[in-house]
N, C-alpha and C. Protein backbone atom coordinates (compact mmCIF):
# COMPACT_ATOMS: atom_id res chain seq x y z
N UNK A 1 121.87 188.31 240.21
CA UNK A 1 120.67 188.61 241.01
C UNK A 1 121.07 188.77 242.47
N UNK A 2 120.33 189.86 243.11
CA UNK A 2 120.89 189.90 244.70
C UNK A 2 119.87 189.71 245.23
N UNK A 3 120.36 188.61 246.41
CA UNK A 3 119.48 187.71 246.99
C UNK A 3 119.97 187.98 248.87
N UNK A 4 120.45 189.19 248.56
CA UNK A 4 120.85 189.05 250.67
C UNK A 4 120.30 190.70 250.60
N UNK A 5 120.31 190.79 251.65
CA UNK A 5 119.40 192.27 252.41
C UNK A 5 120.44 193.25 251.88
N UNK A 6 120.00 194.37 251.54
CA UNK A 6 120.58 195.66 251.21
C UNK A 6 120.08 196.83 252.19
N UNK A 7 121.21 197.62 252.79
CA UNK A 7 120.85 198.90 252.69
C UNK A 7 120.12 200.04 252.36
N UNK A 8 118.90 200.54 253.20
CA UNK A 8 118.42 201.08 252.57
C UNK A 8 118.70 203.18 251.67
N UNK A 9 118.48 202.86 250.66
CA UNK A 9 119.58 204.38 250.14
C UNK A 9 118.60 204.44 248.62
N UNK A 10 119.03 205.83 248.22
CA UNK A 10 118.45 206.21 247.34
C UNK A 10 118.37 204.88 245.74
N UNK A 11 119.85 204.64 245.99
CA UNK A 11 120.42 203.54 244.95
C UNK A 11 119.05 202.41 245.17
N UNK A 12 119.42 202.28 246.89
CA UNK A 12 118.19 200.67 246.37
C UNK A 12 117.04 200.99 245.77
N UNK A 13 116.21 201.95 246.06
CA UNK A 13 115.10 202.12 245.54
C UNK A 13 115.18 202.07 244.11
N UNK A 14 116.28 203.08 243.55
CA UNK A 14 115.90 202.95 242.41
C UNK A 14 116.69 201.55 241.43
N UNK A 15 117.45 200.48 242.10
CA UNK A 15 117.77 199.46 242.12
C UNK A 15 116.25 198.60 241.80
N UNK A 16 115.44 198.78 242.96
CA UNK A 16 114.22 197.94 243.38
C UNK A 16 113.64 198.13 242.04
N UNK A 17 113.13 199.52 241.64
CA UNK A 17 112.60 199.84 240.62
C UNK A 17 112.76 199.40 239.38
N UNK A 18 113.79 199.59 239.13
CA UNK A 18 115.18 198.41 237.67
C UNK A 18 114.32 197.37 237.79
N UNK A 19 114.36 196.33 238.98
CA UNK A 19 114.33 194.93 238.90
C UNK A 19 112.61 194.80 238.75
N UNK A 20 111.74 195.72 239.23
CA UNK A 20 110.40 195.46 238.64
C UNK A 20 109.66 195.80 237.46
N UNK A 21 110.34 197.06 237.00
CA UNK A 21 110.50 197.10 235.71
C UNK A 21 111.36 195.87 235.10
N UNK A 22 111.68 194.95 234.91
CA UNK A 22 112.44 194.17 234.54
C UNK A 22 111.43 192.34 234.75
N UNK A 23 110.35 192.83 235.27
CA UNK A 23 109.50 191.74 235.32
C UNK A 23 109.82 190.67 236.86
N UNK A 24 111.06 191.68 237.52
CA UNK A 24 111.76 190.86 238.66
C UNK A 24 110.91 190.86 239.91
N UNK A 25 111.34 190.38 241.03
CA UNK A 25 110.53 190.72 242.09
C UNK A 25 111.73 190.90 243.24
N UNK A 26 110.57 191.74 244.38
CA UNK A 26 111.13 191.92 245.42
C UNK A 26 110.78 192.08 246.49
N UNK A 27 111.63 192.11 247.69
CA UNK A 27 111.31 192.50 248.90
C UNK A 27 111.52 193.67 249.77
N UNK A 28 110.53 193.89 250.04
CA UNK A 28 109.89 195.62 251.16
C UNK A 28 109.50 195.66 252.07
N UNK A 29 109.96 196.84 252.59
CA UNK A 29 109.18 196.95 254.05
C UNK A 29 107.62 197.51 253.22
N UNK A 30 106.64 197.56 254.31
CA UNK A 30 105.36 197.99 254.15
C UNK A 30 105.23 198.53 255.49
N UNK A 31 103.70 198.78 255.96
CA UNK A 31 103.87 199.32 257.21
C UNK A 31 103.40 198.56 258.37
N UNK A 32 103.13 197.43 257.91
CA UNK A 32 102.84 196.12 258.65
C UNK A 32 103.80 195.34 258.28
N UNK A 33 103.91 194.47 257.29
CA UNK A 33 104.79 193.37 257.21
C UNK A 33 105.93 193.56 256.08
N UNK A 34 106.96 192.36 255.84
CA UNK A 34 107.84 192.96 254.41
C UNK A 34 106.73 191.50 253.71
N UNK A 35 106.94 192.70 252.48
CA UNK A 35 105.94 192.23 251.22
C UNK A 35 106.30 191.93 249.73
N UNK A 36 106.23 190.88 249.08
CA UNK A 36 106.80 190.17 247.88
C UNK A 36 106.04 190.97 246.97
N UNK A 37 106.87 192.01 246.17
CA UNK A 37 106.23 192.59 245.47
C UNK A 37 107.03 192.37 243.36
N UNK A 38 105.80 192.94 243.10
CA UNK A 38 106.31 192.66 241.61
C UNK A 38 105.22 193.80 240.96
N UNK A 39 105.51 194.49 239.86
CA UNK A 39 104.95 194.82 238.47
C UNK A 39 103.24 194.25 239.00
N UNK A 40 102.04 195.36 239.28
CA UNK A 40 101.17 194.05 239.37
C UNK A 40 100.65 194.46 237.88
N UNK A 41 100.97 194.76 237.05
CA UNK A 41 100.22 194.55 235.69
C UNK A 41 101.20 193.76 234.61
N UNK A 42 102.23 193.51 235.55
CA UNK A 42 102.74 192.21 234.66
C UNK A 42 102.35 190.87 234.81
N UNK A 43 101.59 190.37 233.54
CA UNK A 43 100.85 188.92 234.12
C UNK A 43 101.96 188.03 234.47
N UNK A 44 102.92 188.00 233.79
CA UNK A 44 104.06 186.55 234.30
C UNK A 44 104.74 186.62 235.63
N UNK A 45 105.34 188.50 235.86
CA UNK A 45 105.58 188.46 237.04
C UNK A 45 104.71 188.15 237.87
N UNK A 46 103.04 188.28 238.14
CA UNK A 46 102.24 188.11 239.11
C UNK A 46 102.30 186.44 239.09
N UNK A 47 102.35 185.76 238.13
CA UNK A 47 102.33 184.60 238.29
C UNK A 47 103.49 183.75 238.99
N UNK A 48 104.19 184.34 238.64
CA UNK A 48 105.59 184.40 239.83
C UNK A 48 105.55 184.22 241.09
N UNK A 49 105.03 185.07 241.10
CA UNK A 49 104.89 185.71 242.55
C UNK A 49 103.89 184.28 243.54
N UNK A 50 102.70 183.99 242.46
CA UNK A 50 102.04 182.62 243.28
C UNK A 50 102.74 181.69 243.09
N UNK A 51 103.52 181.12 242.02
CA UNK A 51 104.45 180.05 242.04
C UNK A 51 105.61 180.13 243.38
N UNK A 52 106.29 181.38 243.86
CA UNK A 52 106.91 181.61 244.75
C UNK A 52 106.16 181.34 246.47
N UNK A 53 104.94 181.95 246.10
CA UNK A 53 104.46 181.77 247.61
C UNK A 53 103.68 180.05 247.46
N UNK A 54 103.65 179.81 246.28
CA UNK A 54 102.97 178.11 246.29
C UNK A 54 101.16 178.44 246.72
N UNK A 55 100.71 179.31 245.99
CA UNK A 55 99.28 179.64 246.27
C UNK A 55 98.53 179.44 245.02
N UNK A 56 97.48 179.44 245.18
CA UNK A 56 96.25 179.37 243.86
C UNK A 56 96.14 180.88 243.66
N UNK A 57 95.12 180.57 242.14
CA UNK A 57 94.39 181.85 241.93
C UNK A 57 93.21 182.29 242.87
N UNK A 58 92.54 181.04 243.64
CA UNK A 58 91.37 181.62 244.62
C UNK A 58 91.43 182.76 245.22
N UNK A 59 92.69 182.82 245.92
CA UNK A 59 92.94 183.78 247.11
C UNK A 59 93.75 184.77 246.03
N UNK A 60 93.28 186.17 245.86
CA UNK A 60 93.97 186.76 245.05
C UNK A 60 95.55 187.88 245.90
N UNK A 61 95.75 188.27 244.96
CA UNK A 61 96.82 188.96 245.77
C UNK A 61 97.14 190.24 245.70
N UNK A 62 96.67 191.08 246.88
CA UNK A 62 96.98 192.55 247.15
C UNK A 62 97.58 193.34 246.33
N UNK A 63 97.34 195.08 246.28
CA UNK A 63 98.27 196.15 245.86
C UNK A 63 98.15 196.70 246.06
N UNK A 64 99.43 197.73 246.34
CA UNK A 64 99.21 199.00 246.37
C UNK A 64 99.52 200.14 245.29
N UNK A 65 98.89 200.72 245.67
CA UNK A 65 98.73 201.79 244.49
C UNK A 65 99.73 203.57 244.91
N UNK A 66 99.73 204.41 244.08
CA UNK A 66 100.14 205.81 244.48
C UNK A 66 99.04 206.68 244.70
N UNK A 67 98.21 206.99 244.05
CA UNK A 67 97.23 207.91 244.62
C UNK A 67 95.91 207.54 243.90
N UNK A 68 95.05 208.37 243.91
CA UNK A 68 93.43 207.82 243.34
C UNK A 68 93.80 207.72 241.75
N UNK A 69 94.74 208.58 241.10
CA UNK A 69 95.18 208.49 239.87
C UNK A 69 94.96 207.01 239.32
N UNK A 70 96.13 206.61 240.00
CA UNK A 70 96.20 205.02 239.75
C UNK A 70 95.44 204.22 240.03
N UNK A 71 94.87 204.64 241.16
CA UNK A 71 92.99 203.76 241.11
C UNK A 71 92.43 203.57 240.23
N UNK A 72 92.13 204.66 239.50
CA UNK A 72 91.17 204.56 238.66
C UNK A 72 91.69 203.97 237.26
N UNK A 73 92.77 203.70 237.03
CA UNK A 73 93.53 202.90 235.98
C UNK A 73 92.82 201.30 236.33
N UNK A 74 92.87 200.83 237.73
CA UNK A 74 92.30 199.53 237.41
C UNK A 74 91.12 199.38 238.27
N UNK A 75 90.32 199.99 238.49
CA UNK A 75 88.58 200.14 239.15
C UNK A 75 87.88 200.45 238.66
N UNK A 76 87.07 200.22 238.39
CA UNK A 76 85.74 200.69 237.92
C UNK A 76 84.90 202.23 238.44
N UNK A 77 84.84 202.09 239.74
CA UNK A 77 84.35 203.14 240.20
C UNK A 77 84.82 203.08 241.87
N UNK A 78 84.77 204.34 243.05
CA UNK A 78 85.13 204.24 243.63
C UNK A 78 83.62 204.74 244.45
N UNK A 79 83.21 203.74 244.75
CA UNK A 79 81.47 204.20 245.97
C UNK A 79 81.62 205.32 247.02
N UNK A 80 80.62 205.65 247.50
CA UNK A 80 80.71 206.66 248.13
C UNK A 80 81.32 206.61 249.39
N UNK A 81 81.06 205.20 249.68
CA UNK A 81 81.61 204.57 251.39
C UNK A 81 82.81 204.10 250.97
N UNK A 82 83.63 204.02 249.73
CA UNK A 82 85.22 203.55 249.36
C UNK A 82 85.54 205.41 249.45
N UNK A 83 84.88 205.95 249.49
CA UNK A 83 85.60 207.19 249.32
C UNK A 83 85.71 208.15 250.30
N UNK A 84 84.95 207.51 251.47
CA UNK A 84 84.80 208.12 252.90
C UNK A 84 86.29 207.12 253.57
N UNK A 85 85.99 206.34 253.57
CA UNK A 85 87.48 205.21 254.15
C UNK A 85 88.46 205.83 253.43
N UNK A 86 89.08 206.15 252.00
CA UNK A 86 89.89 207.14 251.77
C UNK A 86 90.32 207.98 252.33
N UNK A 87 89.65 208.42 252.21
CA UNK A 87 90.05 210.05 253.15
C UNK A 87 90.07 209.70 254.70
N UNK A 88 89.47 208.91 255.18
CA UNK A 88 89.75 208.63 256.67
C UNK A 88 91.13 207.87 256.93
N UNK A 89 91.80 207.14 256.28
CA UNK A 89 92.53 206.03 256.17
C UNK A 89 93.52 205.70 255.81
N UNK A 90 93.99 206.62 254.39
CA UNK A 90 94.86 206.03 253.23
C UNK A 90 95.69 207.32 253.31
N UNK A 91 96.90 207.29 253.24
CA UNK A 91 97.69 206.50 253.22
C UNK A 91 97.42 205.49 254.92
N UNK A 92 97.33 204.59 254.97
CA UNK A 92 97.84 203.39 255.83
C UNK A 92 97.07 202.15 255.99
N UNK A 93 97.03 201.21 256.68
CA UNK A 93 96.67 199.96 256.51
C UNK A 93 95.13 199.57 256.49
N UNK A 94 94.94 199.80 255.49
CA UNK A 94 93.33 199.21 255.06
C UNK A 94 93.13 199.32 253.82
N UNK A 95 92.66 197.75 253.27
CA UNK A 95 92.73 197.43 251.76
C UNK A 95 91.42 197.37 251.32
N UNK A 96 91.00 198.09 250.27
CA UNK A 96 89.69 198.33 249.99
C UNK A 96 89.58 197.37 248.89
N UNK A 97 88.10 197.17 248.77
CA UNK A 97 87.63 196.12 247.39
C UNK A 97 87.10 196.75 246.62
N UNK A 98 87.50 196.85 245.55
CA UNK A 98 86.79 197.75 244.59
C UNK A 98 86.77 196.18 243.41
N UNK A 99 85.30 196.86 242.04
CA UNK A 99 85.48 195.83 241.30
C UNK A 99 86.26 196.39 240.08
N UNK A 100 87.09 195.48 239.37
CA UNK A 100 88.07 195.96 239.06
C UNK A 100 87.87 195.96 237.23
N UNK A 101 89.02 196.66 236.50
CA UNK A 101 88.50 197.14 235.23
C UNK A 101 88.94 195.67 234.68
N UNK A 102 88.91 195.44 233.32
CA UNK A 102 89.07 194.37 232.59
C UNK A 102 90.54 193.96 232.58
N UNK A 103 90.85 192.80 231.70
CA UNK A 103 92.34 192.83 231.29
C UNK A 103 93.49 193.12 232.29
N UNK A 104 92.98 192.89 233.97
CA UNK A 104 94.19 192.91 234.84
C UNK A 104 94.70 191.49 235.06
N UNK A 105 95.96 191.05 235.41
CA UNK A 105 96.59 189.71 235.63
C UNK A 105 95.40 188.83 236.27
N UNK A 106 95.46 188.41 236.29
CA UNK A 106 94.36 187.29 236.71
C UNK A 106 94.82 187.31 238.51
N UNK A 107 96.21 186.74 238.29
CA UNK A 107 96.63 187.00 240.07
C UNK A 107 96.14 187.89 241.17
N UNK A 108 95.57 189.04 240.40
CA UNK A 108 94.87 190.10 241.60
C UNK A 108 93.87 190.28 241.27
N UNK A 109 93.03 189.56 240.72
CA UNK A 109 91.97 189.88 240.09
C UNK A 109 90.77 188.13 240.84
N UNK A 110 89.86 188.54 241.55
CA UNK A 110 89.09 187.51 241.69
C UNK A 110 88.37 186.94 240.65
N UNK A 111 87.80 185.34 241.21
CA UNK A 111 86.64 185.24 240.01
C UNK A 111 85.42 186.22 239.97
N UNK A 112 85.40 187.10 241.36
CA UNK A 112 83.91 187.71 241.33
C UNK A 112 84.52 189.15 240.17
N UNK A 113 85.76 189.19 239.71
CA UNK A 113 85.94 190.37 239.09
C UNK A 113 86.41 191.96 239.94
N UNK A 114 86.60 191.07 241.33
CA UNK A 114 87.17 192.28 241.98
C UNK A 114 88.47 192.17 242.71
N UNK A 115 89.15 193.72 243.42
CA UNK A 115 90.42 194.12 243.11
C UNK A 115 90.82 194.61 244.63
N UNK A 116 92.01 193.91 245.34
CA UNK A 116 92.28 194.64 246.50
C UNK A 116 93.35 195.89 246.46
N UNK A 117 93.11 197.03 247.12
CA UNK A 117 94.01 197.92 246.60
C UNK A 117 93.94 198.49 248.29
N UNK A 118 95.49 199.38 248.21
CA UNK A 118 95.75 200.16 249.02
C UNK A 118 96.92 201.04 248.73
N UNK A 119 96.70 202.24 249.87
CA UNK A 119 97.75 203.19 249.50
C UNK A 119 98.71 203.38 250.75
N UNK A 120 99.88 202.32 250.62
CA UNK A 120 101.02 202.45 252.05
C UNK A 120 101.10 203.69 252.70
N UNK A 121 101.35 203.39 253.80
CA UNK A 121 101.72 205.20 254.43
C UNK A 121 103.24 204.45 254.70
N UNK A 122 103.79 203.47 254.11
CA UNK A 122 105.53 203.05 254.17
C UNK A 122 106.74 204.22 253.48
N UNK A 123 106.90 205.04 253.76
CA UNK A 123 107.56 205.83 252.64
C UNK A 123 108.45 204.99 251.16
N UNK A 124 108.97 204.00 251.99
CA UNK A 124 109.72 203.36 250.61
C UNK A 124 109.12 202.60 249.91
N UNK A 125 107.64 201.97 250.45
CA UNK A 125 106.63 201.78 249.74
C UNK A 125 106.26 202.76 248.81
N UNK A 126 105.90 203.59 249.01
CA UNK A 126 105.20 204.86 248.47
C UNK A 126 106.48 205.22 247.28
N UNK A 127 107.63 205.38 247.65
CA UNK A 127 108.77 205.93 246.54
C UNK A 127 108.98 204.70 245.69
N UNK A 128 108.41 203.17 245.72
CA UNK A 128 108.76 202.42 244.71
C UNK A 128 107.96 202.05 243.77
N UNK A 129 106.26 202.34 244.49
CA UNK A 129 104.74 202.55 243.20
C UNK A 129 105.15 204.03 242.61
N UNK A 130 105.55 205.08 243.24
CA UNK A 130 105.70 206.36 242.57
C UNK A 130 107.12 205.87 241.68
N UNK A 131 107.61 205.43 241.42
CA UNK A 131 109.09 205.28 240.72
C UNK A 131 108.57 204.28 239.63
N UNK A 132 108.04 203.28 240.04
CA UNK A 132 107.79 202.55 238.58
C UNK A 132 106.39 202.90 237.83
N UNK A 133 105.79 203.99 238.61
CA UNK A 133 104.63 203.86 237.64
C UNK A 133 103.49 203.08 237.69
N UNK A 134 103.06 202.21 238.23
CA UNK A 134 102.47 201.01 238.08
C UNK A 134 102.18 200.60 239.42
N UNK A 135 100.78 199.92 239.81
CA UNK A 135 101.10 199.19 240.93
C UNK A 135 102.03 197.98 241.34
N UNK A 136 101.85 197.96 242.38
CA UNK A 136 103.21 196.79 242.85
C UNK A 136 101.99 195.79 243.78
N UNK A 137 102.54 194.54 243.56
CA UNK A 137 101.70 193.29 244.68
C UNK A 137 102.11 193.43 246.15
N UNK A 138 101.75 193.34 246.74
CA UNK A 138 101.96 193.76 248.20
C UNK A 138 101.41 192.96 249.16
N UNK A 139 101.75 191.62 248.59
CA UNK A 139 101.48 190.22 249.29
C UNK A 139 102.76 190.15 250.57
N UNK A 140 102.47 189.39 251.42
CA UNK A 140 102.69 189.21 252.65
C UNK A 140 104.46 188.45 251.86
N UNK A 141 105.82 188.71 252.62
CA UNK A 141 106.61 187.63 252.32
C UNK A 141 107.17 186.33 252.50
N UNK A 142 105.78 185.51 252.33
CA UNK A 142 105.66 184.04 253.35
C UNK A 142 105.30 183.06 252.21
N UNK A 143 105.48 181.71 252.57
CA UNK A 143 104.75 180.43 252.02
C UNK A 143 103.25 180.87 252.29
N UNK A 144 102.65 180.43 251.44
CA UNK A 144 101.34 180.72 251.46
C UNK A 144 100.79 179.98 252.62
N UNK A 145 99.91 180.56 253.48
CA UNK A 145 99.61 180.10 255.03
C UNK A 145 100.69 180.38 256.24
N UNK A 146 101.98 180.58 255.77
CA UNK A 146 102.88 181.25 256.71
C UNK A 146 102.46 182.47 257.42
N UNK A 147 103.61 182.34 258.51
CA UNK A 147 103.99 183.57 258.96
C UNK A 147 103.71 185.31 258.53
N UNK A 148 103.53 185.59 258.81
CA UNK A 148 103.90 187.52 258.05
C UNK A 148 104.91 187.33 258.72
N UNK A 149 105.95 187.80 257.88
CA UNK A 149 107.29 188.38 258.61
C UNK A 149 107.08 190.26 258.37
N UNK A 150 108.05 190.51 259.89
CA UNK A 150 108.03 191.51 260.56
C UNK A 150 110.28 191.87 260.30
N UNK A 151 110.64 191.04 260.46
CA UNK A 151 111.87 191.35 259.93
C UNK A 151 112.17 189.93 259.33
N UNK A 152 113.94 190.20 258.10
CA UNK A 152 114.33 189.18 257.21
C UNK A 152 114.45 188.23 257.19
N UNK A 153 115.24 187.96 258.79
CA UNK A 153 115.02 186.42 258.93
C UNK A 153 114.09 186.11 259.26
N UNK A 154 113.33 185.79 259.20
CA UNK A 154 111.84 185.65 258.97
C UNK A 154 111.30 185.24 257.96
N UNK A 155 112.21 185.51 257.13
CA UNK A 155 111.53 185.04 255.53
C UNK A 155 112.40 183.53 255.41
N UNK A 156 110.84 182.81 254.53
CA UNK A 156 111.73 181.62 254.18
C UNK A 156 112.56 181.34 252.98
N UNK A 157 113.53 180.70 252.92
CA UNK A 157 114.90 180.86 252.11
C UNK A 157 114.13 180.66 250.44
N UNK A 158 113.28 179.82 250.68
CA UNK A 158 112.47 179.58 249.50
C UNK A 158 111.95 180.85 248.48
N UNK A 159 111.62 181.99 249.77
CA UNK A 159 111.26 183.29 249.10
C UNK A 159 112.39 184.17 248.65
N UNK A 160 113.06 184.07 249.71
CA UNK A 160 114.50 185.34 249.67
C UNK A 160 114.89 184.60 248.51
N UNK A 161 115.43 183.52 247.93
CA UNK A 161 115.90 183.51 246.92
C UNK A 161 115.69 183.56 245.56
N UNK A 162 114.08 184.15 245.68
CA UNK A 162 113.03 184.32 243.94
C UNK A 162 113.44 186.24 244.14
N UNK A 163 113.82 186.39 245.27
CA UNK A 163 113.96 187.97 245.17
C UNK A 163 115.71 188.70 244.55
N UNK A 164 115.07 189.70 243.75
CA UNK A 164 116.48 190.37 242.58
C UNK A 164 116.74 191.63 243.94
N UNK A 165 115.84 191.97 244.38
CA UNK A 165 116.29 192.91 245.72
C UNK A 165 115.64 193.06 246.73
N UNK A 166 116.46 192.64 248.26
CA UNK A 166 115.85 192.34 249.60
C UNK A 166 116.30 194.05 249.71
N UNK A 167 115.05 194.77 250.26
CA UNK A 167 115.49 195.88 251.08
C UNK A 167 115.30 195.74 252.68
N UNK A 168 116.49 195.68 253.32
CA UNK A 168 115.92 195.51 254.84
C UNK A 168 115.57 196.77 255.67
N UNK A 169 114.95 197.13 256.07
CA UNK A 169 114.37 198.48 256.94
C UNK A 169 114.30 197.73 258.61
N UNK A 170 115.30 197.02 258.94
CA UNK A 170 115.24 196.53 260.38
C UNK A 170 113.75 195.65 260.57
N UNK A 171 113.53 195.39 261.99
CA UNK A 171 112.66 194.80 262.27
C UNK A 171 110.94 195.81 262.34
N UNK A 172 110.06 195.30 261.57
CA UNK A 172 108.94 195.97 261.43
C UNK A 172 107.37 195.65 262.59
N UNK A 173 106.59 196.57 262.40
CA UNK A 173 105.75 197.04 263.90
C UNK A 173 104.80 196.68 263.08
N UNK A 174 104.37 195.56 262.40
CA UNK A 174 102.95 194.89 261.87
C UNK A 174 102.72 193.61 262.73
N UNK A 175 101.40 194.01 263.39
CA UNK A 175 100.91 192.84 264.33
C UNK A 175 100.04 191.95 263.58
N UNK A 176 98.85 192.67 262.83
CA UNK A 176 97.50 192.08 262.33
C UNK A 176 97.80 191.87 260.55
N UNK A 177 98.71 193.07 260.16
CA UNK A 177 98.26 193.30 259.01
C UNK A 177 97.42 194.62 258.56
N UNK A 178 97.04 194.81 257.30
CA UNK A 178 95.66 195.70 257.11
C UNK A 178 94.49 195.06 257.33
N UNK A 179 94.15 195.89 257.54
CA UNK A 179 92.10 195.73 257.19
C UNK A 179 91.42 195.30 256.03
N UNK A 180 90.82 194.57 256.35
CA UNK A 180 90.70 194.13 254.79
C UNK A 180 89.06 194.64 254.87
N UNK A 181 88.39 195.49 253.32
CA UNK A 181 86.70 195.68 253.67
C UNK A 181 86.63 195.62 251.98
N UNK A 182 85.21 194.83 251.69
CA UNK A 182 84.43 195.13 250.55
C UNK A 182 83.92 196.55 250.34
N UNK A 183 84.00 197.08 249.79
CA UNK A 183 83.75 198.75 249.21
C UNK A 183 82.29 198.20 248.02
N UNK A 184 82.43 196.85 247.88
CA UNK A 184 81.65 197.24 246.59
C UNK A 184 80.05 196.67 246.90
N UNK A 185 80.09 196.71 248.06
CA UNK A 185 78.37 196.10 248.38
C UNK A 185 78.02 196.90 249.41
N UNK A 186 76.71 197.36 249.54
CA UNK A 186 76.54 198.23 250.85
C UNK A 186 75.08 197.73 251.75
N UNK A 187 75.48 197.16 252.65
CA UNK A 187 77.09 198.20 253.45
C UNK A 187 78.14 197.45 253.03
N UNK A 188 78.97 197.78 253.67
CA UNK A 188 80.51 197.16 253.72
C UNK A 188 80.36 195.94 254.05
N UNK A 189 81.34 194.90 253.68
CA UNK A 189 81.60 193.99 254.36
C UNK A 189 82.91 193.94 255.05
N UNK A 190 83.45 193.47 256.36
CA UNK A 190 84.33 193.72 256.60
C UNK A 190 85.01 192.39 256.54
N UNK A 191 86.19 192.20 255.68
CA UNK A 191 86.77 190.40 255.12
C UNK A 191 87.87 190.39 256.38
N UNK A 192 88.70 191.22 256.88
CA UNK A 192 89.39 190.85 257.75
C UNK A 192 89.80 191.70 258.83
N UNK A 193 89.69 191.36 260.45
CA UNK A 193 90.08 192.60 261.16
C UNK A 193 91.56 192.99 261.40
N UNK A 194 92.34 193.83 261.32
CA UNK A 194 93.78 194.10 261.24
C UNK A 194 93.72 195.28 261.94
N UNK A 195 95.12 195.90 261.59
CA UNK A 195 95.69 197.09 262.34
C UNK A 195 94.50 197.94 263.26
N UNK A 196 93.66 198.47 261.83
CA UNK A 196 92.54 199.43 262.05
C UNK A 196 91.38 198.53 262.32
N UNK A 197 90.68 198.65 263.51
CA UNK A 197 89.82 197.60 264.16
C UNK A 197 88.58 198.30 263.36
N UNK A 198 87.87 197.41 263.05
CA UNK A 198 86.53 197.34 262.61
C UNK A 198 85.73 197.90 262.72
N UNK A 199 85.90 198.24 263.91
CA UNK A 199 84.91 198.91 264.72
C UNK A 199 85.35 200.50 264.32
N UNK A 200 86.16 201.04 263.97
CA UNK A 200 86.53 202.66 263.86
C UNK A 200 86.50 202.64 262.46
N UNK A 201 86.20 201.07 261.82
CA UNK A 201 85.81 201.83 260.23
C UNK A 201 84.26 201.84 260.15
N UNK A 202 83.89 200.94 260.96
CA UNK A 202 82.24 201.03 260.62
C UNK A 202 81.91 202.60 261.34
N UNK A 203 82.29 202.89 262.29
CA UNK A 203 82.07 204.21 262.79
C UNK A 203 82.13 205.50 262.17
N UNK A 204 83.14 205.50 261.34
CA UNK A 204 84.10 206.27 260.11
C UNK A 204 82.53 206.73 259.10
N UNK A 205 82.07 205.44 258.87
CA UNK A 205 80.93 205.76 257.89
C UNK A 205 79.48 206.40 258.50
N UNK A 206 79.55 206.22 259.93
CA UNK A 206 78.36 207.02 260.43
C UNK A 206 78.86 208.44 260.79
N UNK A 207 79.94 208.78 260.60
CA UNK A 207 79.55 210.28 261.01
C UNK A 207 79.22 211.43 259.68
């Protein structure tokens, strides 16, 4: 298992890919923070993944997806105001709530039955959901209540060492995070303010 930072090159990606197909997990840049990702429709890997960060099922845990394709594999439906923030937004940092289809890991899946999703504008994000097929978890790479790390050392040893491949992309330009908004009640609710301020998504929907 490789547990120290790699190079980033065609190999790692499709390295990265191996190890999540493989039920493994890993570490990525995103376009905010590096993010502990895994298979998210593998239930054991997702469970992993909270045993690693030491979190509950309450707080569920992020993904990203490749295009609306793959949306609609685990959503129900996409509202008219999830589909205006789309197109305003995605690819980049803002995680929409959609409620989500049946039979997903429990780990990303709330008790209310709903689903955080997003579509990276990270390129090597984007080439490792397009490579395996599947969404990937795209949880922060911290102890649960930690830090976001922005570069590797940064991560705690506790994490780097549940990971089969660290990709390092240098030090990363995530201050807040994404945006976090409910899509599935209207209006919106907005759960957290990040990158994209609040204020230019509620605006987004009045024009």
């Amino acid at each position: 298992m490789l547990t120290h930072p790699v190079k980033i090159n065609n190999n790692t990606i499709i390295d990265a890919i191996a190890a999540l197909k493989n039920g493994g997990l890993i570490i990525y840049p995103t376009e905010t923070f590096y993010g502990l990702g895994a298979d998210a429709m593998n239930h054991s890997a997702v469970e992993r993944i909270l045993g690693v960060k030491a979190r509950g099922t309450a707080k569920t845990l992020p993904i990203i997806v490749s295009d609306i394709s793959m949306l609609l594999r685990i959503c129900k439906q996409i509202t008219e105001s999830a589909s205006v923030l789309i197109k305003k937004f995605w690819p980049g940092p803002l995680t929409i709530i959609f409620q989500a289809k049946k039979d997903l890991p429990t780990g990303i899946v709330s008790e209310s039955g709903k689903v955080a999703v997003r579509i990276s504008s990270s390129g090597i994000a984007q080439k490792i959901v397009k490579g395996l097929g599947s969404p990937v978890v795209a949880t922060s790479a911290n102890l649960s209540g930690g830090k976001s790390p922005v570069a590797i050392n940064e991560i705690h040893i506790g994490v780097r060492s549940k990971a089969a491949i660290i990709i390092d992309s240098g030090r990363l330009s995530g201050v807040k995070g994404s945006t976090i908004v409910d899509a599935t009640v209207n209006p919106i609710m907005i759960i957290r303010d990040g990158e994209i301020p609040s204020e230019q998504i509620l605006n987004s929907l009045k024009e």
